[in-house]
Protein backbone atom coordinates (compact mmCIF):
# COMPACT_ATOMS: atom_id res chain seq x y z
CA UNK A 1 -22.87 163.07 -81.48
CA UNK A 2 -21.39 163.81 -77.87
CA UNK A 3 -18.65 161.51 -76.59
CA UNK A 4 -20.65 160.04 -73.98
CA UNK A 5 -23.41 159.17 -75.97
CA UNK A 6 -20.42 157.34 -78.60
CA UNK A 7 -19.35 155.68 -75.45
CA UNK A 8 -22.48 154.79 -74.42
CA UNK A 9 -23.35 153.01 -77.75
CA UNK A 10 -20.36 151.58 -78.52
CA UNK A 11 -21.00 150.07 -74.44
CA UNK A 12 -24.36 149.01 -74.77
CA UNK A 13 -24.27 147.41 -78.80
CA UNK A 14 -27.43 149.41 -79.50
CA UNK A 15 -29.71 149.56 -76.13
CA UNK A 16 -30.73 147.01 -73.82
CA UNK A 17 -29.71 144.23 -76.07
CA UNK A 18 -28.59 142.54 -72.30
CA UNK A 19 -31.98 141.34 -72.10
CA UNK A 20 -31.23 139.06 -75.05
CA UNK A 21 -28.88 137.51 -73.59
CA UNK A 22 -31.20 137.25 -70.39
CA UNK A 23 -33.79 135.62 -71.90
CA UNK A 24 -32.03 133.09 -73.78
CA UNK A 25 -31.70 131.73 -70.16
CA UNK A 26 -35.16 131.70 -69.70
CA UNK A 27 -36.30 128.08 -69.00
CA UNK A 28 -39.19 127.01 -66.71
CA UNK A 29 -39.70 122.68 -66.85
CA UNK A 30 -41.56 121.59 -63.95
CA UNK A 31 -43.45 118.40 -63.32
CA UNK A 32 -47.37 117.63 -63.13
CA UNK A 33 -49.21 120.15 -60.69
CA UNK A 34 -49.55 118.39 -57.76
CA UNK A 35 -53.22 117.42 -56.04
CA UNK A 36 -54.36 119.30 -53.50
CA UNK A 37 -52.40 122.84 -54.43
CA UNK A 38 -53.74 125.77 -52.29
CA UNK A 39 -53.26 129.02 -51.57
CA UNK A 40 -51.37 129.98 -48.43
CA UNK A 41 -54.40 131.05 -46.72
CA UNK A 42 -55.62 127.69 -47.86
CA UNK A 43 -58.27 128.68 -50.57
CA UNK A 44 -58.35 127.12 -54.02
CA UNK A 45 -56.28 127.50 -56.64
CA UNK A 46 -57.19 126.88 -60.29
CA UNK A 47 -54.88 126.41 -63.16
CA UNK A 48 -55.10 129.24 -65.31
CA UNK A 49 -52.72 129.59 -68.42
CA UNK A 50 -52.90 130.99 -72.13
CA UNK A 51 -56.46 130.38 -73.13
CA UNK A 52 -56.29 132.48 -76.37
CA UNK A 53 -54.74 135.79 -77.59
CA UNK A 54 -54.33 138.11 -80.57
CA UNK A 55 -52.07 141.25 -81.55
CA UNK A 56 -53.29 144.45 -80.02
CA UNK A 57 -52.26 146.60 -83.32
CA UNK A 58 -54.32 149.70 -81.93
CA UNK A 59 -51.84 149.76 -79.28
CA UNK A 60 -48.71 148.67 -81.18
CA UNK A 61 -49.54 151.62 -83.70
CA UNK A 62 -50.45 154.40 -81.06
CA UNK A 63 -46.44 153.76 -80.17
CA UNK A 64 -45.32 154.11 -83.66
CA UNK A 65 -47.51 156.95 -84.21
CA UNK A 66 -45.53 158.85 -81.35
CA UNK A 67 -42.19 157.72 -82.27
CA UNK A 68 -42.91 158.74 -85.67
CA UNK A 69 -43.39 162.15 -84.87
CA UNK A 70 -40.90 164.89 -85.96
CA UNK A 71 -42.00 167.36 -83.90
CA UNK A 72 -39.42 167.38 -81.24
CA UNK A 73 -35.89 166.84 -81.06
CA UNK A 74 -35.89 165.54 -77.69
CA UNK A 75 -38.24 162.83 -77.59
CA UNK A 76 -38.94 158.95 -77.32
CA UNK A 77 -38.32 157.57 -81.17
CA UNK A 78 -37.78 153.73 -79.61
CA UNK A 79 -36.89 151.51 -76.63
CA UNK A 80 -37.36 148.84 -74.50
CA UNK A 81 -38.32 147.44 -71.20
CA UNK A 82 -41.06 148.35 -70.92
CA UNK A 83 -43.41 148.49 -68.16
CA UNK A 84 -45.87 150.42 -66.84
CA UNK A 85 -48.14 152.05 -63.93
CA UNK A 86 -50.85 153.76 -64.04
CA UNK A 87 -51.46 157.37 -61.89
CA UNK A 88 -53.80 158.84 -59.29
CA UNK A 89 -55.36 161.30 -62.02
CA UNK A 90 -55.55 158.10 -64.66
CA UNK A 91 -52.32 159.31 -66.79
CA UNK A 92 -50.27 156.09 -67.24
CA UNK A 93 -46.76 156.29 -66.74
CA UNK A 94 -44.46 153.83 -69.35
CA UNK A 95 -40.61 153.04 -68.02
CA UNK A 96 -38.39 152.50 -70.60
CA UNK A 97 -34.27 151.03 -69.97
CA UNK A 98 -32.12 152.15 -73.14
CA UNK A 99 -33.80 154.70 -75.12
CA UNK A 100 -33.36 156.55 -78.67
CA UNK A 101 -34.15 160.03 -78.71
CA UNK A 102 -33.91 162.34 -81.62
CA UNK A 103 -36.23 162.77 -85.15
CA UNK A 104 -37.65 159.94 -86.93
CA UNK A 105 -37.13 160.66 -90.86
CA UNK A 106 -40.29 159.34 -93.33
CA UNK A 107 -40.24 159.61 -97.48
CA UNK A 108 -42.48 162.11 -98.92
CA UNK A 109 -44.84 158.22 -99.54
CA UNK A 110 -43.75 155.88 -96.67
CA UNK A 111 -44.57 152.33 -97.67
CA UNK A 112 -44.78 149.74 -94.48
CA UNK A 113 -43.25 150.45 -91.15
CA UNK A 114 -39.81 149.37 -92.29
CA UNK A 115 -39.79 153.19 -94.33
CA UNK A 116 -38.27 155.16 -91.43
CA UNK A 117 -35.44 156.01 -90.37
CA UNK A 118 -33.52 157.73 -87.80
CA UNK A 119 -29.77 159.09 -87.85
CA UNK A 120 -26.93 157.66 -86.99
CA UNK A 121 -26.64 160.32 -84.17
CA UNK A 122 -29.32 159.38 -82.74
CA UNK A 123 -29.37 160.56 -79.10
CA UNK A 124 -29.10 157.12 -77.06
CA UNK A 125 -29.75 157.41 -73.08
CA UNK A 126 -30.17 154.54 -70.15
CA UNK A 127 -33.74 155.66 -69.52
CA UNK A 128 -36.50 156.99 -70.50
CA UNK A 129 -40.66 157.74 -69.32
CA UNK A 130 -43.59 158.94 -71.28
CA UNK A 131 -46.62 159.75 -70.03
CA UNK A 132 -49.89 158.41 -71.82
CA UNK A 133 -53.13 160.28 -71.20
CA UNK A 134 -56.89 158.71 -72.61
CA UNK A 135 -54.63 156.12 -74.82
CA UNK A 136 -52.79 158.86 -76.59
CA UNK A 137 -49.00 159.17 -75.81
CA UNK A 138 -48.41 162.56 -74.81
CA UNK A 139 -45.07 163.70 -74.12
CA UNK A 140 -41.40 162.40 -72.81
CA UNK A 141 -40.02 163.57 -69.71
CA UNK A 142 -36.65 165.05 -69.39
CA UNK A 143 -34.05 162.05 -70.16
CA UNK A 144 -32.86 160.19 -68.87
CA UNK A 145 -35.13 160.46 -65.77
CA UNK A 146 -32.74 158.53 -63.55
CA UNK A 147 -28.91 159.92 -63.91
CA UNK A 148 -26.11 157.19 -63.68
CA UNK A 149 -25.13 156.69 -60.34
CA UNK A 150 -21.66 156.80 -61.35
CA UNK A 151 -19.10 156.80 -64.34
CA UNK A 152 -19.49 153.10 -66.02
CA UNK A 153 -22.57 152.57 -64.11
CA UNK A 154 -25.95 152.98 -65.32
CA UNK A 155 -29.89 152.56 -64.00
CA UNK A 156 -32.26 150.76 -65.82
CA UNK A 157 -36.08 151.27 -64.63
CA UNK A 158 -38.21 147.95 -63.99
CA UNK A 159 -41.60 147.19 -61.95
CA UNK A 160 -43.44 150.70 -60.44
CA UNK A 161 -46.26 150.80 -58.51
CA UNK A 162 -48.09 153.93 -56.35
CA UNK A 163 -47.96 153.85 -52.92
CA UNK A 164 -48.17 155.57 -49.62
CA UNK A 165 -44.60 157.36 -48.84
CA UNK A 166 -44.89 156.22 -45.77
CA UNK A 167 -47.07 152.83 -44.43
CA UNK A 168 -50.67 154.43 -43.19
CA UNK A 169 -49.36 158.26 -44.86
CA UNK A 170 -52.02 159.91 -46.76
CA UNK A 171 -49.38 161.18 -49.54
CA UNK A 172 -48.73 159.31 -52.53
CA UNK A 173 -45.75 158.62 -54.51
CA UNK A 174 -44.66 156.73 -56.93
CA UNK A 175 -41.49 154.18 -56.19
CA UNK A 176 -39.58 152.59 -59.04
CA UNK A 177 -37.51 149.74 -58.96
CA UNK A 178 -34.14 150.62 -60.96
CA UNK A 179 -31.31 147.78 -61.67
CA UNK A 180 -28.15 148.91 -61.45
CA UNK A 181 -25.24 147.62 -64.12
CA UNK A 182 -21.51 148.48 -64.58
CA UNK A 183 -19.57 148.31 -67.62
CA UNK A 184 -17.80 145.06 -67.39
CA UNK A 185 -15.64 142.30 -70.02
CA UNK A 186 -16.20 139.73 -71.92
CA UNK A 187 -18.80 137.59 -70.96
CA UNK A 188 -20.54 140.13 -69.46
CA UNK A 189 -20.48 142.61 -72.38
CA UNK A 190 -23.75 144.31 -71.37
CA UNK A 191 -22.80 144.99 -67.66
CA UNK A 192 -22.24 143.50 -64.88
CA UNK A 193 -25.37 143.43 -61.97
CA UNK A 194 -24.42 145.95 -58.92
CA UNK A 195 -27.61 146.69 -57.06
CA UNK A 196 -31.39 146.93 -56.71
CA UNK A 197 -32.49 150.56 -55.91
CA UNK A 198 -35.82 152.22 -55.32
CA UNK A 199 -36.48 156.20 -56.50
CA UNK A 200 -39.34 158.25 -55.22
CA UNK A 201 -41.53 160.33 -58.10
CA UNK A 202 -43.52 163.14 -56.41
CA UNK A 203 -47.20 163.51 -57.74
CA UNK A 204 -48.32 164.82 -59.71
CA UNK A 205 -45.56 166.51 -61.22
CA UNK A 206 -43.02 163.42 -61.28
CA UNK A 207 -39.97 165.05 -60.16
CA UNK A 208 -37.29 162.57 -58.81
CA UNK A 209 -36.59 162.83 -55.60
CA UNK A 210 -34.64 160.68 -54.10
CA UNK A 211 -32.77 156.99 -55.11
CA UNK A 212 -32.77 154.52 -52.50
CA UNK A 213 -30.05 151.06 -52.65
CA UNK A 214 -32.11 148.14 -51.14
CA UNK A 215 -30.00 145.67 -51.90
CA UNK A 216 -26.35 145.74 -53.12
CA UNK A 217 -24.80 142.58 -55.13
CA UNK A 218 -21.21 144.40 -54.97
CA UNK A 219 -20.30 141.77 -52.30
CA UNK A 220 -20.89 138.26 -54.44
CA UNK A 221 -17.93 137.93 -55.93
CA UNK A 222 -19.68 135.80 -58.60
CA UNK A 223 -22.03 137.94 -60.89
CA UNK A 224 -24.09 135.38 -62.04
CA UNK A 225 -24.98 134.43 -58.10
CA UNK A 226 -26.22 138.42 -57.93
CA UNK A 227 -29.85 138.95 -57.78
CA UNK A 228 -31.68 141.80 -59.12
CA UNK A 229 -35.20 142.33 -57.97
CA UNK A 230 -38.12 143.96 -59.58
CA UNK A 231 -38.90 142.41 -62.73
CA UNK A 232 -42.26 142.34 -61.74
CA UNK A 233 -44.66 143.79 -58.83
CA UNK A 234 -47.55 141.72 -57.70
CA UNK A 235 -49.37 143.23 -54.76
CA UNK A 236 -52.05 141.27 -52.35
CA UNK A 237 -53.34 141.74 -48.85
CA UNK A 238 -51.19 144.49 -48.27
CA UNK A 239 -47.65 143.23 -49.78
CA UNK A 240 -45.83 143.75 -52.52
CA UNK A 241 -44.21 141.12 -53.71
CA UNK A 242 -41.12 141.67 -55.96
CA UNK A 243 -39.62 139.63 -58.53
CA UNK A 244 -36.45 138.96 -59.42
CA UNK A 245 -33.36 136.88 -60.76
CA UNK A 246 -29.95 136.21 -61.33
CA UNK A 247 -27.37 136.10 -64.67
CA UNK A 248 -27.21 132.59 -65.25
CA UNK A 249 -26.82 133.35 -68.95
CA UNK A 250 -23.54 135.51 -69.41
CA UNK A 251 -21.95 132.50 -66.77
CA UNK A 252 -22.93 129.94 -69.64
CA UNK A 253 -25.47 128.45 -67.36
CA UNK A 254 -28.50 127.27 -69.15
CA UNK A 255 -30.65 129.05 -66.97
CA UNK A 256 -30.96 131.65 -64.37
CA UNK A 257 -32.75 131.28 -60.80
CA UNK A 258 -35.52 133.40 -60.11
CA UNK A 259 -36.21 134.71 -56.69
CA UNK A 260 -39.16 136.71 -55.09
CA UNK A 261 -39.38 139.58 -51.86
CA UNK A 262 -42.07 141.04 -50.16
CA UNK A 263 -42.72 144.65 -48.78
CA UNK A 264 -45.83 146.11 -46.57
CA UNK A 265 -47.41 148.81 -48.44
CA UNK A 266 -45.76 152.40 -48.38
CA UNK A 267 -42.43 150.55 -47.62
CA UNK A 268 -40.29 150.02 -50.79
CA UNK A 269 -38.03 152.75 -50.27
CA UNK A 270 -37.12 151.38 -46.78
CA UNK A 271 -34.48 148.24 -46.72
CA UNK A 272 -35.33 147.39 -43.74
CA UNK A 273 -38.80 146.48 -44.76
CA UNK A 274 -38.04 143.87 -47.37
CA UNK A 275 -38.39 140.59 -46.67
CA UNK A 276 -36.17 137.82 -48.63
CA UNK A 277 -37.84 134.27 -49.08
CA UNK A 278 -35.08 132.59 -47.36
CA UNK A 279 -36.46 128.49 -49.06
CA UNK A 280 -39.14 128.25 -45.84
CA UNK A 281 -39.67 131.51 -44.41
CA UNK A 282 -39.77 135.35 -44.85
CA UNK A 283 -36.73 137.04 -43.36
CA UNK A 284 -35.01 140.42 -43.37
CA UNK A 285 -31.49 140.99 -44.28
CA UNK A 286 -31.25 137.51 -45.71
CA UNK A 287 -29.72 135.68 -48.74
CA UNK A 288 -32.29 135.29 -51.39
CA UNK A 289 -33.48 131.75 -51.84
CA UNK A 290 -34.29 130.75 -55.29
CA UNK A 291 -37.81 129.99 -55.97
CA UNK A 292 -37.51 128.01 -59.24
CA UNK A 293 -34.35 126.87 -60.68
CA UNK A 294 -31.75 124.55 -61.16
CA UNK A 295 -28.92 126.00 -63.18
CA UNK A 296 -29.91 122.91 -65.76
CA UNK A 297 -33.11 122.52 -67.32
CA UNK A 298 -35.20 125.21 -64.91
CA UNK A 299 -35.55 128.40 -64.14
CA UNK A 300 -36.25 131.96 -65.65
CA UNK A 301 -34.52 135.01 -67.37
CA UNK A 302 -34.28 138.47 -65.77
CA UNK A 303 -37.22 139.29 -68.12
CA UNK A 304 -40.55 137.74 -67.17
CA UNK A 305 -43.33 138.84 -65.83
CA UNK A 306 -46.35 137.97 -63.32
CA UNK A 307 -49.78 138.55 -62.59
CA UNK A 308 -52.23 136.90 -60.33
CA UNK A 309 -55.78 135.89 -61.72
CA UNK A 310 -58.56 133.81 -59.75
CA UNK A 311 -56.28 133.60 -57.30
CA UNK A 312 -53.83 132.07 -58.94
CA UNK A 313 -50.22 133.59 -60.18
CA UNK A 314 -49.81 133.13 -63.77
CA UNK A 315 -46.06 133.87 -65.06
CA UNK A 316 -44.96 134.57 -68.49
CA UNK A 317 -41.94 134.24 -70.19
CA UNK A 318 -39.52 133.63 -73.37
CA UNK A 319 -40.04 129.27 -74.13
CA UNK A 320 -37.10 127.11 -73.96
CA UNK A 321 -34.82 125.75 -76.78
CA UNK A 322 -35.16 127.29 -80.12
CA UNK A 323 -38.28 128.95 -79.41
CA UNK A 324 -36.50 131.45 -76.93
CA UNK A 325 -36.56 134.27 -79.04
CA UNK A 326 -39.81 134.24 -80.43
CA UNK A 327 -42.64 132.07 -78.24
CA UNK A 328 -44.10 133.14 -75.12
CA UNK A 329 -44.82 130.02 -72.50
CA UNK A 330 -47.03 130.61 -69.40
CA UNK A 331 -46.86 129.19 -65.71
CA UNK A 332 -48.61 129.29 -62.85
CA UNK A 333 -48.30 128.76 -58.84
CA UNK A 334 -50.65 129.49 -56.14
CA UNK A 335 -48.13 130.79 -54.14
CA UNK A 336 -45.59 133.85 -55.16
CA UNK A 337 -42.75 130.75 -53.57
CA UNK A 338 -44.26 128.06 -55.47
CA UNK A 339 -44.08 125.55 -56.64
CA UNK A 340 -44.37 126.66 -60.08
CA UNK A 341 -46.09 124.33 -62.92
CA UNK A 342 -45.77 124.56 -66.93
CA UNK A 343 -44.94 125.22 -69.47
CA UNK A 344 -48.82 124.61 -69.68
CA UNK A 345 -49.21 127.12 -72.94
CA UNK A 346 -46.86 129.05 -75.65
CA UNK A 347 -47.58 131.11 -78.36
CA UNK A 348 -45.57 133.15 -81.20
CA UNK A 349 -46.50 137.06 -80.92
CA UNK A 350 -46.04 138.70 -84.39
CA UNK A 351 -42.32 139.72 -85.39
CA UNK A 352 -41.65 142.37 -88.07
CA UNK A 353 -38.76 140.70 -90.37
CA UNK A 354 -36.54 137.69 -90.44
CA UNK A 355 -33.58 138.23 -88.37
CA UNK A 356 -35.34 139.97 -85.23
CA UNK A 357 -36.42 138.51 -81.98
CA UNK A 358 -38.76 138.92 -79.15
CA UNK A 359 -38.23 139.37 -75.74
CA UNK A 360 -39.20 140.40 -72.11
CA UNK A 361 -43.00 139.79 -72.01
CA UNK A 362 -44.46 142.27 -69.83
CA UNK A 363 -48.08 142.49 -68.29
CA UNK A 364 -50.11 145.85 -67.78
CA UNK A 365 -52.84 144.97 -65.74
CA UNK A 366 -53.39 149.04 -66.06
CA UNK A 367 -54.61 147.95 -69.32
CA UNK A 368 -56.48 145.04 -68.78
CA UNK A 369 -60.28 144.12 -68.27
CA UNK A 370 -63.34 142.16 -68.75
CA UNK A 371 -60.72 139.21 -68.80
CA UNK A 372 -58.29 140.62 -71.08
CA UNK A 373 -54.93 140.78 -70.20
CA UNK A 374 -52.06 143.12 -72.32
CA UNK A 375 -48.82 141.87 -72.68
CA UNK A 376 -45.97 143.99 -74.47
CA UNK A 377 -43.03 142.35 -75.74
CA UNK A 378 -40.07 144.10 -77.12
CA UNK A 379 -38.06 143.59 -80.52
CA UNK A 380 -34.52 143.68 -81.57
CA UNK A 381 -32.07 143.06 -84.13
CA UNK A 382 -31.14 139.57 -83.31
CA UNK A 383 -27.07 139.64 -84.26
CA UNK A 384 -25.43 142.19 -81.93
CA UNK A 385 -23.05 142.95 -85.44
CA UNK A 386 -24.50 145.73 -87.35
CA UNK A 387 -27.54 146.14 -84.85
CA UNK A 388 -27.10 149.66 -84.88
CA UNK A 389 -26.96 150.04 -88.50
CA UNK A 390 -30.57 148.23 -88.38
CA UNK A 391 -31.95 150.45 -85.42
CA UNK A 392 -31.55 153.40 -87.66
CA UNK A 393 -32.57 151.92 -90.67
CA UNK A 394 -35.67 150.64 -89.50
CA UNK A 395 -36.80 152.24 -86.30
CA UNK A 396 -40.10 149.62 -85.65
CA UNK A 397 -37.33 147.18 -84.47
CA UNK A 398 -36.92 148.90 -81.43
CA UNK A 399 -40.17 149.52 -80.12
CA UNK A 400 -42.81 147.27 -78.04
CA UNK A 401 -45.53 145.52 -79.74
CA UNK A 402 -48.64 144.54 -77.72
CA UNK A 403 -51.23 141.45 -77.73
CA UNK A 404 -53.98 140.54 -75.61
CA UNK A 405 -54.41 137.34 -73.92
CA UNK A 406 -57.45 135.85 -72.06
CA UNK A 407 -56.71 133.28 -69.13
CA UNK A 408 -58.61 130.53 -69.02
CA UNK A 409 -57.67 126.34 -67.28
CA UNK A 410 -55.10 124.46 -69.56
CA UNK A 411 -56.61 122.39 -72.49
């Protein structure tokens, strides 16, 4: 195995376990909704929260079909972080942060999912994208897709979305929200937040083309205070609004603060477009105002995600207390600022073995229809000891697993 790839294992503790440690942060306890909640352009806003769900194995299968296969060398066998956009010409494009590459190894009469294995040498890089085509995965692209910015630095992909390069230009691209981490100590073991950047894919062919810092955290002195943006992409009436949040976690706080911008279509590559909600208004070049949170008993993880329905934005994330590493709770707002109202629902999405845990629920609306909603969630070894021992072992512990959810008032 090449020395940077040892270094980068032996850094990382087997991928993007970070997001562990994010979303045992994740906590969102907020009173009664409030009569009389509106929209901002003053329209109704209905509750809407978990109304039922069940595992979307065609899905979950169609990944471990493709990570399965031994045909290349150089090719997606497992990750997570996963999100998603779909393309112009219908191909969807999936974002992945710490990635194994490599073979997958099956007996001559595999018996359950736990049967593979990969080697220990496993090729392990910050990022990876694969390109689906009709619901088939298709291929990887050269990885990682976004190169570290600099030695003990990485990129991790989030949120995408396809828009104009330019607001009112006829050309599309596609702009990608990366996080940017740095090796760091103790308690910040799985990097320390730097920056928020924005790369530019050409279409169709994907090639990168530029990487854009939109906001840089190297100022706060305190890490946890740093916000990282693009956990999620919502867009209406021309704006994109991006979510984000701090490390509350690694600082021992029980939860993080989340925070939200907003861009004009065709501007996420400019900094001088985003707008920060400043607590009461929309400002440029300002500090980030949390949106939910209180250090204490509220807030969100780095990992959640949010979609808007009936008007209404309906959040999802890890639940609170001992169910943080296996139940999904939703929330909604009518308003991207709030206020923010739940845990109205929660439900346990299918883990593979004792000892593993689920974490950053992500929605692909790309997916989605006739009232169905798809929501991926990724799985790890829960003990950082011996998690790379348990990656290789059994590669289905590092992969996304998908269920489908319909939205519906709380019961």
């Amino acid at each position: 195995m090449p020395d940077d790839a040892a270094r980068a294992r032996q850094r990382t503790g087997t991928g993007i376990a970070v997001v562990l440690a994010l979303v045992l942060g994740v906590l969102l306890v907020t009173g009664l909704p409030e009569d009389g909640d509106r929209r901002p352009d003053g329209g109704a806003c209905p509750p809407r929260t978990v109304a039922s769900w069940s595992a979307d194995s065609a899905l979950t299968a169609e990944f471990a079909r493709y990570g399965d296969d031994a045909g290349r060398a150089d090719d997606w066998t497992g990750g997570d972080g996963t999100h998603s956009v779909r393309l112009p010409d219908g191909r969807l494009l999936w974002l992945f942060s710490d990635t194994y590459l490599g073979r997958v190894h099956r007996p001559p009469n595999p018996v359950g999912e736990s049967s593979a294995w990969r080697d220990a040498t496993a090729p392990l890089v910050r990022n990876s994208a694969v390109l689906m085509r009709d619901g088939r995965l298709e291929r990887t692209l050269p990885a990682p897709l976004f190169p570290d910015p600099a030695p003990n630095q990485w990129r991790w992909p989030v949120g995408a979305r396809v828009e104009p390069r330019s607001p009112g230009s006829a050309e599309q691209v596609v702009r990608v929200l990366l996080w940017v981490r740095a090796a760091g100590q103790s308690p910040w073991i799985y990097g320390v937040p730097d920056a928020t950047e924005v790369a530019t894919l050409s279409l169709p062919d994907l090639r990168l083309e530029s990487v854009v810092t939109v906001l840089d955290q190297r100022q706060v002195p305190d890490p946890s205070r740093r916000v990282l943006f693009g956990t999620t992409l919502v867009e209406e009436d021309g704006w994109t609004y991006v979510f984000g949040g701090d490390d509350g976690r690694p600082a021992s706080r029980p939860a993080s603060y989340a925070y939200v911008a907003r861009v004009p279509e065709g501007g996420l590559a400019d900094p001088a477009a985003w707008e920060y909600w400043n607590g009461s208004a929309w400002q440029t070049r300002a500090r980030p105002h949390p949106v939910l949170g209180d250090g204490r008993r509220k807030g969100v993880g780095s990992a959640f995600s949010v979609v808007r329905a009936d008007g209404t934005y309906v959040l999802f994330t890890m639940a609170a207390g001992a169910g943080g590493l296996t139940t999904v709770a939703a929330y909604w707002a009518c308003s991207p600022t709030g206020p923010w109202h739940g845990p109205a629902k929660e439900f346990r999405p299918a883990l593979p073995q004792a000892g593993t845990a689920a974490y950053n629920p992500q929605a692909h609306p790309e997916l989605s229809g006739d009232g169905r909603l798809v929501l991926s969630y990724d799985v790890n070894w829960l003990e950082t000891a011996g998690a790379a021992v348990m990656l290789s072992r059994n590669v289905s512990l590092y992969r996304p697993r998908f269920v489908t959810i319909r939205l519906g008032p709380p019961r």
